[in-house]
PDB file of N, CA and C in Angstrom:
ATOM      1  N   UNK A   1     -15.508  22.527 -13.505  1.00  0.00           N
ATOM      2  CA  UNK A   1     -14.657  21.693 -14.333  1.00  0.00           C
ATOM      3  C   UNK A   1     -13.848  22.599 -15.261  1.00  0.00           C
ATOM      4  N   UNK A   2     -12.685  22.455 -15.871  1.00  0.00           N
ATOM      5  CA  UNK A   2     -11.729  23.065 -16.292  1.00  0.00           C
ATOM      6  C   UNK A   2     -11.966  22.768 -17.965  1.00  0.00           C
ATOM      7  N   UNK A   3     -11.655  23.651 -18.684  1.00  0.00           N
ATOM      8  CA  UNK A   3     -11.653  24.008 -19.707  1.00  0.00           C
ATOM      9  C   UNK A   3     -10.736  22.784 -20.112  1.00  0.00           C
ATOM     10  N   UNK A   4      -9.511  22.083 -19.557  1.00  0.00           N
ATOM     11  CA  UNK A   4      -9.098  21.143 -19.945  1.00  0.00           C
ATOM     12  C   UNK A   4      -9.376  19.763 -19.630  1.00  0.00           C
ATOM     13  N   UNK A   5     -10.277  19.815 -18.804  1.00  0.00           N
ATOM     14  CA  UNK A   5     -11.164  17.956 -18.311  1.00  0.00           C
ATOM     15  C   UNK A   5     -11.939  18.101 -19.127  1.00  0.00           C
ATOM     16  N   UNK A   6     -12.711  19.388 -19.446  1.00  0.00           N
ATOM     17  CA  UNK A   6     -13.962  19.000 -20.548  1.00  0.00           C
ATOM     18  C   UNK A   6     -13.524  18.189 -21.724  1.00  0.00           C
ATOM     19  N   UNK A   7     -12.279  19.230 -22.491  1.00  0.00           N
ATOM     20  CA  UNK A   7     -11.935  18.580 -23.786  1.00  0.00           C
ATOM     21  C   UNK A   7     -11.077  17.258 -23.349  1.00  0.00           C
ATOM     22  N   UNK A   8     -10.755  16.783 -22.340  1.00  0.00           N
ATOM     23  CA  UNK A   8     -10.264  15.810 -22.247  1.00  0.00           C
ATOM     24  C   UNK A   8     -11.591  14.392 -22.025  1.00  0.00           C
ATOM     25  N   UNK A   9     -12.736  14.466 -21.240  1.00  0.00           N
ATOM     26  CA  UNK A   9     -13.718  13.902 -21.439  1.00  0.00           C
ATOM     27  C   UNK A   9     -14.192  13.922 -22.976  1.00  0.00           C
ATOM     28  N   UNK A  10     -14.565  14.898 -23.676  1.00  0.00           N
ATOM     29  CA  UNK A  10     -14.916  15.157 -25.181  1.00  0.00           C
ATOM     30  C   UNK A  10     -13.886  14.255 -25.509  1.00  0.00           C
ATOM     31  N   UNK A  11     -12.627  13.703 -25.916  1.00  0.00           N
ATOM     32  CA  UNK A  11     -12.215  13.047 -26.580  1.00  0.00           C
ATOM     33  C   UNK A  11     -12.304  11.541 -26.292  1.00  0.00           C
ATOM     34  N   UNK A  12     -12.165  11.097 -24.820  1.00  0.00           N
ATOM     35  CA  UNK A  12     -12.365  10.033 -24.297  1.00  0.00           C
ATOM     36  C   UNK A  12     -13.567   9.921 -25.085  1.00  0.00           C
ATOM     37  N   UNK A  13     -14.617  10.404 -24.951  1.00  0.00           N
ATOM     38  CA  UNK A  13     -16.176  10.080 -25.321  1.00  0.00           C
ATOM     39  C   UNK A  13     -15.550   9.372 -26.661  1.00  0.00           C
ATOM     40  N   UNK A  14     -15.251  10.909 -26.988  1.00  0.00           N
ATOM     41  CA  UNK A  14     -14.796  10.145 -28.990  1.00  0.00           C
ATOM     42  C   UNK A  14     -14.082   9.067 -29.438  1.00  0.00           C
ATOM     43  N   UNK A  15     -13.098   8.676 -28.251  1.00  0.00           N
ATOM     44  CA  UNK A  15     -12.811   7.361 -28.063  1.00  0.00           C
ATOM     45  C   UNK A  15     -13.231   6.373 -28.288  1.00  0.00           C
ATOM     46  N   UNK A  16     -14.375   6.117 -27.029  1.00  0.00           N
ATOM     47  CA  UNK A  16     -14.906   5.180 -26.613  1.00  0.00           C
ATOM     48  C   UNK A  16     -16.083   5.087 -28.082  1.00  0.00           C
ATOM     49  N   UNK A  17     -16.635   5.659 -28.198  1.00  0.00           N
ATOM     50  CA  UNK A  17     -17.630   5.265 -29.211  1.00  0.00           C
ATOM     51  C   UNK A  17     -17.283   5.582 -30.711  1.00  0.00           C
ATOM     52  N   UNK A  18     -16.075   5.511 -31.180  1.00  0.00           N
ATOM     53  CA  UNK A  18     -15.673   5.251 -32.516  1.00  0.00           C
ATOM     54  C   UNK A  18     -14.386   4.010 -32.375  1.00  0.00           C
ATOM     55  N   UNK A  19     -14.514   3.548 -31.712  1.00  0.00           N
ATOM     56  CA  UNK A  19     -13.396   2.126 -31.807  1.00  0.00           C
ATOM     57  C   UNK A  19     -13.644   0.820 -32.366  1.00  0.00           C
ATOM     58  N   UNK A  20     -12.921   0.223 -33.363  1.00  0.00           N
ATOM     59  CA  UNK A  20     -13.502  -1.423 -33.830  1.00  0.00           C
ATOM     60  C   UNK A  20     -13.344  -2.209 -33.167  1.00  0.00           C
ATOM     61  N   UNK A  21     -13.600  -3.019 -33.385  1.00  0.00           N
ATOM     62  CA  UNK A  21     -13.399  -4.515 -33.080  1.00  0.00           C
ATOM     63  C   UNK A  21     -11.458  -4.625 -33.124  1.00  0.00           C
ATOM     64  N   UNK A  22     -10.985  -4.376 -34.345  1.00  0.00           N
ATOM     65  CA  UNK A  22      -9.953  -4.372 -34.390  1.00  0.00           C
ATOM     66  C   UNK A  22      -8.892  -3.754 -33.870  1.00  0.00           C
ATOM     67  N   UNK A  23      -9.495  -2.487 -33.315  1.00  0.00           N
ATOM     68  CA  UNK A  23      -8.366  -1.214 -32.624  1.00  0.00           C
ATOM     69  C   UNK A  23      -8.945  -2.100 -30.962  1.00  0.00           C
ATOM     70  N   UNK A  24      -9.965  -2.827 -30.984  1.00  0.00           N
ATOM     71  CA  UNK A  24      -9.996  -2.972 -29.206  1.00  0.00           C
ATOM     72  C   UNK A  24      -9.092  -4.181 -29.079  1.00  0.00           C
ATOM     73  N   UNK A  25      -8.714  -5.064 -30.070  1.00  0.00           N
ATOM     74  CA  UNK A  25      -7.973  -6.484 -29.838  1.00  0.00           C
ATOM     75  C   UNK A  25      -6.338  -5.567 -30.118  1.00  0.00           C
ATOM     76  N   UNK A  26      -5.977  -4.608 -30.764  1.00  0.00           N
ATOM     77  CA  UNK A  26      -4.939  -4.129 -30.773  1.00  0.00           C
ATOM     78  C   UNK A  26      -4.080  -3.556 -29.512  1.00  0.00           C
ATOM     79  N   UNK A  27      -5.474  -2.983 -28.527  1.00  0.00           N
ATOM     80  CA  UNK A  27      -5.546  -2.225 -27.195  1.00  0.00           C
ATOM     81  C   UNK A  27      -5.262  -3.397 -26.465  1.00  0.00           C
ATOM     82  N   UNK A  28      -5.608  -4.509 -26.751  1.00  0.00           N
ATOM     83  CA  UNK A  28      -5.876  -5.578 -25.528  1.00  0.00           C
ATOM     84  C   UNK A  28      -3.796  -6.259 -25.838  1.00  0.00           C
ATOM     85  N   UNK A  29      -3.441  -6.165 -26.761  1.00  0.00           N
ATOM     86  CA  UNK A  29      -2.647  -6.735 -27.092  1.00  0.00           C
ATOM     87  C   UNK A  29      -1.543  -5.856 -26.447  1.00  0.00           C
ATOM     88  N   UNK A  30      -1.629  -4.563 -26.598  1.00  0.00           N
ATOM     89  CA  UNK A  30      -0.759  -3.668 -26.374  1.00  0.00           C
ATOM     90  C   UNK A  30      -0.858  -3.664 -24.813  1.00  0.00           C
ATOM     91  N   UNK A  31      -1.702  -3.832 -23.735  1.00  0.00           N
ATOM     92  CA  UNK A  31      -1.709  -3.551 -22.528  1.00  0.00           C
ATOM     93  C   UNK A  31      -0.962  -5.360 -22.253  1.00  0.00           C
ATOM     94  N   UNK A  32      -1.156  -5.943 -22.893  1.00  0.00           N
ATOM     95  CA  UNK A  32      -0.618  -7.292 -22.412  1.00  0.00           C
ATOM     96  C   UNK A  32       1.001  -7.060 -22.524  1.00  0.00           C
ATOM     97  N   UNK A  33       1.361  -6.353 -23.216  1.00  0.00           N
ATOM     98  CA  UNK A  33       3.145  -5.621 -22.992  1.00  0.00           C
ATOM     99  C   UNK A  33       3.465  -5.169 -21.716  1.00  0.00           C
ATOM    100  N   UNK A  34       2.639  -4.483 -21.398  1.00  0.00           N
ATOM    101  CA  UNK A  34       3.049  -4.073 -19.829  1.00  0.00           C
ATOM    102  C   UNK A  34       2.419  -4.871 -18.626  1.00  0.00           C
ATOM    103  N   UNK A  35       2.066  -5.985 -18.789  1.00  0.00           N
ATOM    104  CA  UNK A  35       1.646  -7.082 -17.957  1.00  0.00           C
ATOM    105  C   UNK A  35       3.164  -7.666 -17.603  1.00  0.00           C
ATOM    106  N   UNK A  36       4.143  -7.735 -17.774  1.00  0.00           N
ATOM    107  CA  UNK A  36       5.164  -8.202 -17.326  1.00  0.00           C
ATOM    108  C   UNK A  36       6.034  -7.197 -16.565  1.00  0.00           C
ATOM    109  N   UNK A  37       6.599  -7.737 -15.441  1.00  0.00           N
ATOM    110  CA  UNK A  37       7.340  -6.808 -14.971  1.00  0.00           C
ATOM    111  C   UNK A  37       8.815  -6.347 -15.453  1.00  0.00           C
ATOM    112  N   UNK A  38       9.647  -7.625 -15.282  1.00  0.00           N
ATOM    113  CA  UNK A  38      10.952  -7.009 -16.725  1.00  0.00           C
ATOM    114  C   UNK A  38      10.703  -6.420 -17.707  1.00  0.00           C
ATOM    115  N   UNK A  39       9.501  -6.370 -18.581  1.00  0.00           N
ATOM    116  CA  UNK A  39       9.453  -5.175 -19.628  1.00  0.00           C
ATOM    117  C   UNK A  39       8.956  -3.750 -19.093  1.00  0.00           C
ATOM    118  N   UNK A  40       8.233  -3.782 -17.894  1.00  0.00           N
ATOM    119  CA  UNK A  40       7.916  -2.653 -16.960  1.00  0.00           C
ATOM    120  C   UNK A  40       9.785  -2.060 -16.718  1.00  0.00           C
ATOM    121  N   UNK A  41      10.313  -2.493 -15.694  1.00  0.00           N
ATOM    122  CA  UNK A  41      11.684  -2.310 -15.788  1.00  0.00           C
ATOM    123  C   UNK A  41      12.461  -1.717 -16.678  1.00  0.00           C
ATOM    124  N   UNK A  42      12.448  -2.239 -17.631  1.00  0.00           N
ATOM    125  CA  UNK A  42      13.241  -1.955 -18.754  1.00  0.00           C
ATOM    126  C   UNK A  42      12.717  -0.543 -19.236  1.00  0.00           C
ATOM    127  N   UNK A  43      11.585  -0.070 -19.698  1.00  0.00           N
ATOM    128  CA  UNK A  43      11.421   1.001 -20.261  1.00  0.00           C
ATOM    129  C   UNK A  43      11.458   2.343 -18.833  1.00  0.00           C
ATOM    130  N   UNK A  44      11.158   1.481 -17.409  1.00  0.00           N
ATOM    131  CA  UNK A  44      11.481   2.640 -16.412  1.00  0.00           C
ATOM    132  C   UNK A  44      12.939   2.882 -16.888  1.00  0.00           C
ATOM    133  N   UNK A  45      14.016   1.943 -16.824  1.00  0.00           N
ATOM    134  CA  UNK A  45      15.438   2.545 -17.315  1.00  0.00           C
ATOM    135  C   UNK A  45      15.189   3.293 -18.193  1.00  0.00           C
ATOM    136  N   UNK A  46      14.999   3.479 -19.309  1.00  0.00           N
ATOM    137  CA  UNK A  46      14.761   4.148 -20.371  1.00  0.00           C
ATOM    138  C   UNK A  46      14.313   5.853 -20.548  1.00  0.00           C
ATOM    139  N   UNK A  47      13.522   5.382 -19.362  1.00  0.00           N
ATOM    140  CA  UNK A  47      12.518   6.797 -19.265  1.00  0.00           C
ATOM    141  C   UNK A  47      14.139   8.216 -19.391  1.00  0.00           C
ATOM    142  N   UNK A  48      15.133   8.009 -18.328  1.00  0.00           N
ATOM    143  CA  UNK A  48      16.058   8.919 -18.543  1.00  0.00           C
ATOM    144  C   UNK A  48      16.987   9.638 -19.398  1.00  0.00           C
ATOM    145  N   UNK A  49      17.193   8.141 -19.725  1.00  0.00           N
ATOM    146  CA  UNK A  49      18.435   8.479 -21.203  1.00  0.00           C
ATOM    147  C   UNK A  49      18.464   6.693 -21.961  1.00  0.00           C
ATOM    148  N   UNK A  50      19.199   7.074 -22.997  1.00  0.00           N
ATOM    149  CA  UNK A  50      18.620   5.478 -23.850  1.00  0.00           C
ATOM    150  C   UNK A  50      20.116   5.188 -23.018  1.00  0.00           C
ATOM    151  N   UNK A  51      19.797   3.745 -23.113  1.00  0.00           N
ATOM    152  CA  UNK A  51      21.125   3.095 -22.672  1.00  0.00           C
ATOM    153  C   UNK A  51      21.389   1.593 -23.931  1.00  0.00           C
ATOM    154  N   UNK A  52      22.206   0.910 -24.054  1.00  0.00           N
ATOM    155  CA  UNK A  52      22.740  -0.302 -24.648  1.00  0.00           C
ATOM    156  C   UNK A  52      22.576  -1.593 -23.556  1.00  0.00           C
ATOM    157  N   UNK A  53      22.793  -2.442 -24.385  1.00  0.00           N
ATOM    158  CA  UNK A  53      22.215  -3.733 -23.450  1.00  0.00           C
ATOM    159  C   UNK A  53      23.156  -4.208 -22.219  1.00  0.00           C
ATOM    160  N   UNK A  54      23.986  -3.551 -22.756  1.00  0.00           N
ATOM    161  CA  UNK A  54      25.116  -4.191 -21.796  1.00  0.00           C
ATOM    162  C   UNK A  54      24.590  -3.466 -20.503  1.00  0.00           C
ATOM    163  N   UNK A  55      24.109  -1.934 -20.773  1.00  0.00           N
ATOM    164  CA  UNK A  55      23.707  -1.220 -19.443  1.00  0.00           C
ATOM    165  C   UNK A  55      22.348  -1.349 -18.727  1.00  0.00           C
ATOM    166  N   UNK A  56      21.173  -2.132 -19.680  1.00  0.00           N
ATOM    167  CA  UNK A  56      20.603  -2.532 -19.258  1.00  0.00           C
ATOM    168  C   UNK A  56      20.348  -3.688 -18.437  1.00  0.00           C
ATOM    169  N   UNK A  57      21.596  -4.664 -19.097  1.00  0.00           N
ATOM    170  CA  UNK A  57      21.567  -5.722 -17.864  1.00  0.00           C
ATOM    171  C   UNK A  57      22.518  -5.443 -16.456  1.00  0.00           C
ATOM    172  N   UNK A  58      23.231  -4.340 -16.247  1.00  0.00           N
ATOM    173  CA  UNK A  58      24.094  -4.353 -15.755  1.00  0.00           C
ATOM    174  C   UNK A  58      22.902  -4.067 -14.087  1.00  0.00           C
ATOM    175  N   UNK A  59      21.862  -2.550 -15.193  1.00  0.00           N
ATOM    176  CA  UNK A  59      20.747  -2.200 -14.242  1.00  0.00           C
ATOM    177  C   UNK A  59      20.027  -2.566 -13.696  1.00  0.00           C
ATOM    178  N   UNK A  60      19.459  -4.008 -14.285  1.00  0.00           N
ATOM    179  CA  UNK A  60      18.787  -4.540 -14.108  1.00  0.00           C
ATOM    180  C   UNK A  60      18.280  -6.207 -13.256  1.00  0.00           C
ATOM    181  N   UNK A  61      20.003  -6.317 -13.453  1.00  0.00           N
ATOM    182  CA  UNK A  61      20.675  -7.071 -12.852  1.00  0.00           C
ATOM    183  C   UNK A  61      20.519  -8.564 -13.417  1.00  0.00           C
ATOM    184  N   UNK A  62      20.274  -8.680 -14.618  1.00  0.00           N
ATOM    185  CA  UNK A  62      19.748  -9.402 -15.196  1.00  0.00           C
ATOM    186  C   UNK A  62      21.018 -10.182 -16.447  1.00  0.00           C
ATOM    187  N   UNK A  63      20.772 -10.938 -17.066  1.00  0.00           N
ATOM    188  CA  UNK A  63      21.822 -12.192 -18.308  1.00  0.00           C
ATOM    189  C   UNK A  63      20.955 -11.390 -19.265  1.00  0.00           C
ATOM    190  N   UNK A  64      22.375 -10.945 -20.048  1.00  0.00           N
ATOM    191  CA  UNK A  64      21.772 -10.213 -21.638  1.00  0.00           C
ATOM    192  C   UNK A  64      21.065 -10.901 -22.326  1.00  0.00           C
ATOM    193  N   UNK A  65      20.710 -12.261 -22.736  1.00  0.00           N
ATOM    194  CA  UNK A  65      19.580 -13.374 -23.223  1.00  0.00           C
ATOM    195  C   UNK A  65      18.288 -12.595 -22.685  1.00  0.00           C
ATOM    196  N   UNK A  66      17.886 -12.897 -21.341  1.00  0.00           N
ATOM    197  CA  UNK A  66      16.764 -12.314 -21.115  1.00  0.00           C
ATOM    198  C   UNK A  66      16.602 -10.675 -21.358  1.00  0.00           C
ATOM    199  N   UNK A  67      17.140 -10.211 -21.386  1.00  0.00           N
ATOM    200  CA  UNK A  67      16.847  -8.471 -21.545  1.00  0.00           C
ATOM    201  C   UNK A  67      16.748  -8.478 -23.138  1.00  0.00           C
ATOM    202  N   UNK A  68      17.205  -9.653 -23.909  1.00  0.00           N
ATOM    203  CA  UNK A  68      17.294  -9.158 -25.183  1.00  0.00           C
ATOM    204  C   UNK A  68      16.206  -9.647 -25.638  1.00  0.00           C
ATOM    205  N   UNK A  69      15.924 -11.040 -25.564  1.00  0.00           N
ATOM    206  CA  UNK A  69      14.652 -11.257 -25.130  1.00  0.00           C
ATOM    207  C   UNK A  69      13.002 -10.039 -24.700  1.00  0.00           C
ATOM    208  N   UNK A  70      13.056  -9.804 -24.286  1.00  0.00           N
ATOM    209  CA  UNK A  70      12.280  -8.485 -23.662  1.00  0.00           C
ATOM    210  C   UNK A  70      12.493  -7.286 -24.328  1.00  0.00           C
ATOM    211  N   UNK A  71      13.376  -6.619 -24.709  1.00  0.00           N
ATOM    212  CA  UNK A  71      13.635  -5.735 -26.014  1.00  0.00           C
ATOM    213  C   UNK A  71      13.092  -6.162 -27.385  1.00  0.00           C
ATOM    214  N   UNK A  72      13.643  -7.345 -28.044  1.00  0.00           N
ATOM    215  CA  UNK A  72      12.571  -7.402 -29.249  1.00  0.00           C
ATOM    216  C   UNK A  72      11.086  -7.605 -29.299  1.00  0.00           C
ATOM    217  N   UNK A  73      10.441  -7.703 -27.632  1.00  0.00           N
ATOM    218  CA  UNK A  73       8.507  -7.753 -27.416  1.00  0.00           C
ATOM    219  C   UNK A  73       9.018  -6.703 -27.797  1.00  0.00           C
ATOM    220  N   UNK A  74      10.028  -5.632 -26.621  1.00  0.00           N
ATOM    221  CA  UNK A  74       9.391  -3.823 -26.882  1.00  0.00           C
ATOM    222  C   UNK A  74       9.687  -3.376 -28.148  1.00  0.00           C
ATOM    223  N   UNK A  75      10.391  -3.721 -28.768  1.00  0.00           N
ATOM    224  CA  UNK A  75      10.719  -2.897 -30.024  1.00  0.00           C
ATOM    225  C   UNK A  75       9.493  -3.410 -31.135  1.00  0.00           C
ATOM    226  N   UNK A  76       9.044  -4.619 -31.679  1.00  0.00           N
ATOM    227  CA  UNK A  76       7.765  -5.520 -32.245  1.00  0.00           C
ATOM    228  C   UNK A  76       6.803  -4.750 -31.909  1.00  0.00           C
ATOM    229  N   UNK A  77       6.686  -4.399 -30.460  1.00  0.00           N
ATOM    230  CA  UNK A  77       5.633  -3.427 -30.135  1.00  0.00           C
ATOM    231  C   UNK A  77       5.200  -1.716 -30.050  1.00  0.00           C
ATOM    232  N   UNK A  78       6.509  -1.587 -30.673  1.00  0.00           N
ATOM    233  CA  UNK A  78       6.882  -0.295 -30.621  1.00  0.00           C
ATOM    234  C   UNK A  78       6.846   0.561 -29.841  1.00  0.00           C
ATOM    235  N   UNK A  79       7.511   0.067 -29.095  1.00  0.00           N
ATOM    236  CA  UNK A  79       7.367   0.737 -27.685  1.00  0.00           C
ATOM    237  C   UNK A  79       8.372   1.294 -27.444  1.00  0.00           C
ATOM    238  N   UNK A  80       9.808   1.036 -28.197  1.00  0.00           N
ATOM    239  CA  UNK A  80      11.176   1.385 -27.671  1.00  0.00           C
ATOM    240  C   UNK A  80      11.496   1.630 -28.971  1.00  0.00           C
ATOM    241  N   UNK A  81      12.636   2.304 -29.323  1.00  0.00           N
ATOM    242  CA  UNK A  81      13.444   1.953 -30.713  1.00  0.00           C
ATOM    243  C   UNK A  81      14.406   2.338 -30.533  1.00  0.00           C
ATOM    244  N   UNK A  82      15.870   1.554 -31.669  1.00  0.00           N
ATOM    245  CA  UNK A  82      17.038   0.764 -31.219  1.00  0.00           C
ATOM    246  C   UNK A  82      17.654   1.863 -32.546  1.00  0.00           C
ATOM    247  N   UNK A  83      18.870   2.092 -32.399  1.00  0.00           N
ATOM    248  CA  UNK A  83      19.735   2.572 -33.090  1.00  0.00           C
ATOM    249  C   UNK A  83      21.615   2.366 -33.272  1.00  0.00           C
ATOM    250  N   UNK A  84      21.850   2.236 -34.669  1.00  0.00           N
ATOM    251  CA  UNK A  84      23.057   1.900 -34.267  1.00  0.00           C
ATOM    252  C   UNK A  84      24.232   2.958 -33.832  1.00  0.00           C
ATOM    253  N   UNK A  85      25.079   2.585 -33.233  1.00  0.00           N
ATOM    254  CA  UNK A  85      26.141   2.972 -32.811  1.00  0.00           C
ATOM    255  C   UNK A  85      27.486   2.620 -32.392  1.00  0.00           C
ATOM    256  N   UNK A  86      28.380   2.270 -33.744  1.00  0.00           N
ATOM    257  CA  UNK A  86      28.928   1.395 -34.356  1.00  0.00           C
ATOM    258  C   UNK A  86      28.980   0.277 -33.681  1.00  0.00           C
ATOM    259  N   UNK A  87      29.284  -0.616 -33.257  1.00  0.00           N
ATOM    260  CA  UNK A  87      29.025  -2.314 -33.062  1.00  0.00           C
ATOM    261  C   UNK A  87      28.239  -2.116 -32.150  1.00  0.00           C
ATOM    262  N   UNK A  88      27.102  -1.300 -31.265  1.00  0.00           N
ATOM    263  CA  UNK A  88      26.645  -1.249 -30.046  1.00  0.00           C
ATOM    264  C   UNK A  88      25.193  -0.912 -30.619  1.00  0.00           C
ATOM    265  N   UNK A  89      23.659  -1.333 -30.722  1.00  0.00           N
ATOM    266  CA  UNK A  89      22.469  -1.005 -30.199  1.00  0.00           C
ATOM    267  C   UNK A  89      22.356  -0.118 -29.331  1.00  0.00           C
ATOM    268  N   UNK A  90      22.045   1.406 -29.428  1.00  0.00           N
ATOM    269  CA  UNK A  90      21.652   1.734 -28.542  1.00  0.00           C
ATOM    270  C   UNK A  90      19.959   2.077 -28.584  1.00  0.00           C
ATOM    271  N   UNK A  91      19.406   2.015 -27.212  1.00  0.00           N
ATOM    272  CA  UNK A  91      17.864   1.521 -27.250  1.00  0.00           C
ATOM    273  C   UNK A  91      16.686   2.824 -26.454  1.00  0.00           C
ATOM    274  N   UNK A  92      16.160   3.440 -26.719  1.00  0.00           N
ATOM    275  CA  UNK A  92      15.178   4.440 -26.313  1.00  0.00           C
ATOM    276  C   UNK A  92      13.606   4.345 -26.351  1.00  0.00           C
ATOM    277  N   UNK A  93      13.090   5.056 -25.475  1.00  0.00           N
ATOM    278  CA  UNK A  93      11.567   4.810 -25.649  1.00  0.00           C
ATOM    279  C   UNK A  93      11.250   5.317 -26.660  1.00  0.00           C
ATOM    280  N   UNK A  94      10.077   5.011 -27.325  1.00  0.00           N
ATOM    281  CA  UNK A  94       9.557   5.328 -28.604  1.00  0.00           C
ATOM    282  C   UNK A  94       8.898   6.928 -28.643  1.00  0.00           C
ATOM    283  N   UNK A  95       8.115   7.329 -27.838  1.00  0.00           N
ATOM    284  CA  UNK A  95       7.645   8.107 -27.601  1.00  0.00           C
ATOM    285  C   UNK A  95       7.400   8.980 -26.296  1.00  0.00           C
ATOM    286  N   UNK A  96       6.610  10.200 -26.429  1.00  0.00           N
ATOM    287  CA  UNK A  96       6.170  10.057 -25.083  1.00  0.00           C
ATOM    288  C   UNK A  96       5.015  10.032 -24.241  1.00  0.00           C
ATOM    289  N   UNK A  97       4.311   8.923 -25.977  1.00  0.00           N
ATOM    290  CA  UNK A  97       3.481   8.035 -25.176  1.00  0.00           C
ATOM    291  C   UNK A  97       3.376   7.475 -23.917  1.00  0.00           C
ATOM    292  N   UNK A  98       4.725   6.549 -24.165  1.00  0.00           N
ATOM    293  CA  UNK A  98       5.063   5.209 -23.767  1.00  0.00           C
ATOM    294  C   UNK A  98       5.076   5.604 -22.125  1.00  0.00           C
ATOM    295  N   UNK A  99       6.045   7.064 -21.759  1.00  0.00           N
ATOM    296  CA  UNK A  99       5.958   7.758 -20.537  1.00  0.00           C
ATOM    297  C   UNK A  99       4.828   7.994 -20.089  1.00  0.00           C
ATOM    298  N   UNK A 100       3.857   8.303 -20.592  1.00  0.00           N
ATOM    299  CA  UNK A 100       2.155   9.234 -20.026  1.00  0.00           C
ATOM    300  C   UNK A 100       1.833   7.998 -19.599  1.00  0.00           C
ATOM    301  N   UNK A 101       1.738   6.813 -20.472  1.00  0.00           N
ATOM    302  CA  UNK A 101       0.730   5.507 -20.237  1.00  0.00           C
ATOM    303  C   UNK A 101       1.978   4.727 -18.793  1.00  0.00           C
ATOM    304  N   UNK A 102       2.815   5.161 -18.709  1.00  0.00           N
ATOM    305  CA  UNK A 102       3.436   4.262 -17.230  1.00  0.00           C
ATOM    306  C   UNK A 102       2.627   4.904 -16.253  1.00  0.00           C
ATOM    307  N   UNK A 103       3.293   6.542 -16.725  1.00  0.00           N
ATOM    308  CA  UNK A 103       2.624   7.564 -15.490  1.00  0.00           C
ATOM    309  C   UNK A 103       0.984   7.868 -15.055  1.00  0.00           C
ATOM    310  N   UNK A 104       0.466   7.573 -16.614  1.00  0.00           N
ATOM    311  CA  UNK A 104      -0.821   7.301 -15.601  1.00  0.00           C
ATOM    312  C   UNK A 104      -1.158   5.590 -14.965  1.00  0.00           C
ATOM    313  N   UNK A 105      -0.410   4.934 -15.460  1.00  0.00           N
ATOM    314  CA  UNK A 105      -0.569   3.681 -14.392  1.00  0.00           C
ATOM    315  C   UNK A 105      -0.190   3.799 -12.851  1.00  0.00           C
ATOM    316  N   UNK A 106       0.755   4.154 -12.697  1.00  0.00           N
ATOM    317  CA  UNK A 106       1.450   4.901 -11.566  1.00  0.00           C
ATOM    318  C   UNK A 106       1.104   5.428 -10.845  1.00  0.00           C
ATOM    319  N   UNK A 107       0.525   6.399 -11.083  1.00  0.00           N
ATOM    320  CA  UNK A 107       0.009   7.274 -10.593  1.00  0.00           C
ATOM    321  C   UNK A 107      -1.885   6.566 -10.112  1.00  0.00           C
ATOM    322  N   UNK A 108      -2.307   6.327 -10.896  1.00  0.00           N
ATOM    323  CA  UNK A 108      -3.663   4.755 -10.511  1.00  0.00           C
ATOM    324  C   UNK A 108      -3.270   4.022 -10.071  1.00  0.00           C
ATOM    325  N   UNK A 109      -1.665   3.643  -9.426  1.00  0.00           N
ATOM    326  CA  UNK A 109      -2.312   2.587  -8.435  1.00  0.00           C
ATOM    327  C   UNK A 109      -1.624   3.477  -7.160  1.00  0.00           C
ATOM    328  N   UNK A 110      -1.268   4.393  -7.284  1.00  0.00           N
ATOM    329  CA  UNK A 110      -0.919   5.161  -5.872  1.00  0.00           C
ATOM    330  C   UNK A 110      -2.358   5.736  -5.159  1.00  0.00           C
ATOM    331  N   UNK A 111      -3.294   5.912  -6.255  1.00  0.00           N
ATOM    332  CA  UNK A 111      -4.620   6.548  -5.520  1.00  0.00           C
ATOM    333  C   UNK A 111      -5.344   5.377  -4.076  1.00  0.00           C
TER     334      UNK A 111
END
C-alpha cells in the first residue's frame, strides 16, 4: 500500500468517526444536489470555463427559466458562484471540490 492510500484511509477513518448528526444531514442534503440530472449537466459545462446563462441554455439545450432555476439550487448550495459582468452573470464552479466529487462519481460507476 502506498504511502498515499494509507494517509488517505487515516483520514477517511477520521472522517467517519468524528461526524454529527448535523454534518451527516448536511452530507445527505448536499448529495441530494447531484441527484438530478440538469444540475449534473450544468456544472459538467462548467467544469471548462464559466459560461453565462444564455450559454448555458444554448448548451444545454434547454429555456433560460429552467437553467435559472437549477443555478440558484447550485449557487444556495455552493456549488457554483456567479459574478458580475456588466448586465451579464457570469457563472463558475465553486471549487475543485465540486470537480473531484463528479470525478469520483464517474469514475464509480465506470468500475
Amino acid at each position: 500500500m502506498t504511502k498515499e492510500m494509507q494517509l488517505s484511509e487515516k483520514k477517511v477513518k477520521h472522517l467517519v468517526q468524528n461526524i454529527s448528526e448535523a454534518e451527516l444531514c448536511d452530507l445527505a442534503e448536499l448529495f441530494k444536489i447531484f441527484g438530478d440530472s440538469t444540475r449534473i449537466r450544468i456544472l459538467y459545462d462548467l467544469f471548462e470555463q464559466e459560461r453565462n446563462v444564455t450559454e448555458l441554455c444554448a448548451d444545454l439545450e434547454m429555456n433560460q427559466s429552467a437553467v435559472s432555476h437549477q443555478l440558484k439550487i447550485l449557487r444556495t448550495s455552493k456549488l457554483i458562484r456567479a459574478r458580475r459582468e456588466g448586465k451579464t452573470i457570469v457563472y463558475s464552479l465553486a471549487d475543485e471540490h465540486v470537480k473531484a466529487i463528479i470525478a469520483m462519481g464517474k469514475e464509480h460507476i465506470e468500475e
